[in-house]
Protein backbone atom coordinates (compact mmCIF):
# COMPACT_ATOMS: atom_id res chain seq x y z
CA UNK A 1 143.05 63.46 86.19
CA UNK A 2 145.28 62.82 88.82
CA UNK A 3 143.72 62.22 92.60
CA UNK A 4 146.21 64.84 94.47
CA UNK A 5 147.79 68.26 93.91
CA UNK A 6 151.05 66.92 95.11
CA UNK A 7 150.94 64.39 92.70
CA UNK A 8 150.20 67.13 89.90
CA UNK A 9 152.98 68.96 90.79
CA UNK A 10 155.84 66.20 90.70
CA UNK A 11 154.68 65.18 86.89
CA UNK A 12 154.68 69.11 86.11
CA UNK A 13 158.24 69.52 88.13
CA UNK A 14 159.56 66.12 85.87
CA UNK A 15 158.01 67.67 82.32
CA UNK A 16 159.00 71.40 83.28
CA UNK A 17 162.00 73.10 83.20
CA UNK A 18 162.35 75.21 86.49
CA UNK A 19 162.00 78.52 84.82
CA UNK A 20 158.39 77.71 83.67
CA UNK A 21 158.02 76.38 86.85
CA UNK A 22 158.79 79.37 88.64
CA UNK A 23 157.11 81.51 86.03
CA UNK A 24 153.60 79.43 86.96
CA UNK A 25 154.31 80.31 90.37
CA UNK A 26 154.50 83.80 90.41
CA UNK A 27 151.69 83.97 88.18
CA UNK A 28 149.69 82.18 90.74
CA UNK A 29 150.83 84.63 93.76
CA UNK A 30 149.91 87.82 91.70
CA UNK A 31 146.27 86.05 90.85
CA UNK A 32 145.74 85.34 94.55
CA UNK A 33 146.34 89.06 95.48
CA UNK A 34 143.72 90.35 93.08
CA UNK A 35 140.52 90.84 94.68
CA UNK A 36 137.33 90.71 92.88
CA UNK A 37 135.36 93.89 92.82
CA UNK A 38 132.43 93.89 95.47
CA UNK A 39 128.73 93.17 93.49
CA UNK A 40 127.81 96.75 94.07
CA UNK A 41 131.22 98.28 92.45
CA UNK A 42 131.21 95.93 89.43
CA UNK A 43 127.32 97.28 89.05
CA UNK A 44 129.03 100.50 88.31
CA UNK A 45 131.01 99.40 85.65
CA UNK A 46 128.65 98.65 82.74
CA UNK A 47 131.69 98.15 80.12
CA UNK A 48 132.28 95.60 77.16
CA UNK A 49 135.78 94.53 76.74
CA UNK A 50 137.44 92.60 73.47
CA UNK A 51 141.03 92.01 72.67
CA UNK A 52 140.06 91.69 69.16
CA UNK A 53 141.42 94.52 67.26
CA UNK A 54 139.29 94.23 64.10
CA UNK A 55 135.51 94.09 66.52
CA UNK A 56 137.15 97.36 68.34
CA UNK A 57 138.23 99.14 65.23
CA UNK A 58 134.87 98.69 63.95
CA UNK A 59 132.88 99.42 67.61
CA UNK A 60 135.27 102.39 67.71
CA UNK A 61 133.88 103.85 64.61
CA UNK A 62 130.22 104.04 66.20
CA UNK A 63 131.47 104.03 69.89
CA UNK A 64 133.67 106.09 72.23
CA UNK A 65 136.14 103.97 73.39
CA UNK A 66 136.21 104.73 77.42
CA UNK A 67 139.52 102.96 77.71
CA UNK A 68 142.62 100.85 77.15
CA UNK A 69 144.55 98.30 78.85
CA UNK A 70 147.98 97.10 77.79
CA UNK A 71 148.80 95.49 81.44
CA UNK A 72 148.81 91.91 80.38
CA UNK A 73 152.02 91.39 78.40
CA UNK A 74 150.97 90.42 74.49
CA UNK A 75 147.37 91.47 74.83
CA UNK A 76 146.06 94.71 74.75
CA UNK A 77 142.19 95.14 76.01
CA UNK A 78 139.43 97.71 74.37
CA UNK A 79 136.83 99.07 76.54
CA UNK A 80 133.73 100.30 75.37
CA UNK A 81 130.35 101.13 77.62
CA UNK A 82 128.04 98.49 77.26
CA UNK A 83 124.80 99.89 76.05
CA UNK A 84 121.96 97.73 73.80
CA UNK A 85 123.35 99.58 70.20
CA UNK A 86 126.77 98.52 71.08
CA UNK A 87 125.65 94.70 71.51
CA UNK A 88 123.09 95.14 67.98
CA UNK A 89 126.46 96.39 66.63
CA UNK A 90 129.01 93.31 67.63
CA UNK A 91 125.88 90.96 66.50
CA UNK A 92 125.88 92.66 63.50
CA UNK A 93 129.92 92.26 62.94
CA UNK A 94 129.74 88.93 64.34
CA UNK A 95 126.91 87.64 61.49
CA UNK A 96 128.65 89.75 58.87
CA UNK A 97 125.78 92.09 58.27
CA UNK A 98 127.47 95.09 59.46
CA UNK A 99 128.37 97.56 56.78
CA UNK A 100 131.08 100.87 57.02
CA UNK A 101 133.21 102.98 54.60
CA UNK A 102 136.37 100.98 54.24
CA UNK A 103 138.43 103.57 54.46
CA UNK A 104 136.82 104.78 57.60
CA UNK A 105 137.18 101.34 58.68
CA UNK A 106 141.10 101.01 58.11
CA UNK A 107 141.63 104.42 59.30
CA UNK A 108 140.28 103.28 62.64
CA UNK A 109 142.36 99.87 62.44
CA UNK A 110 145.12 102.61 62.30
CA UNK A 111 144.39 104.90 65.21
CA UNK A 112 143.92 102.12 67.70
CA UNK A 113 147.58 100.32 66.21
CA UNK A 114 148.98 104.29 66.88
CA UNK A 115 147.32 104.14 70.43
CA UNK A 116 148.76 100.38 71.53
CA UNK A 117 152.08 100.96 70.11
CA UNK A 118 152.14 104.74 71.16
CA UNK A 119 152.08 104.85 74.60
C-alpha cells in the first residue's frame, strides 16, 4: 500500500481518466453528508434488507415487504421486518431446504419486477 494519500491520488490521477476521477469525487462528498442514524433511532428500525431479487421474491411470499428502495442507481433494495421466522426462512433458502408452489414462487418474482420497473 502506498505510505500517503497524496501519493494515492497522483497514481489514481495517472491511471484515471478525469471523468472517473470526478465521478469518485462526488461520490465521496455525498457519503460525507450522510449521517449515521443515532443508536437509539437505528433501535427502531428492526428491518432486513437484500438486493437479491430471488431471497425477496421468496421472503415476500411469507413476509410483508415494508418497503423499497431504488435510490442507488443499478440496485434496487427489499425491506422486510426482521423478526426470528424471517431469519429461519432466509436459512432455509440459503441451505436449499426451503420449499413453495412454483408458480406462487414466479408469480412473486413477477410482482416485485412490476414494482422496480413500475414506479
Amino acid at each position: 500500500m502506498y505510505r500517503s494519500k497524496t501519493l494515492q491520488i497522483e497514481v489514481l490521477q495517472r491511471m484515471l481518466p478525469q471523468d472517473q476521477i470526478d465521478k469518485i469525487y462526488d461520490l465521496y462528498d455525498k457519503a460525507k453528508k450522510i449521517k449515521p442514524l443515532p443508536e437509539s433511532e437505528q433501535e427502531q428500525y428492526d428491518t432486513y434488507d437484500t438486493s437479491d431479487l430471488a431471497l425477496a421474491s421468496f421472503l415476500f411470499l411469507k413476509h410483508p415487504m415494508e418497503r423499497m428502495d431504488k435510490s442507488t442507481p443499478g440496485r434496487c433494495f427489499f425491506f422486510f421486518e426482521d423478526c426470528e421466522e424471517l431469519r429461519n426462512d432466509i436459512d432455509d433458502y440459503n441451505h436449499s431446504t426451503a420449499s413453495v408452489d412454483p408458480k406462487r414462487y414466479f408469480q412473486s418474482i413477477r410482482d416485485l419486477k412490476a414494482q422496480i420497473y413500475n414506479q
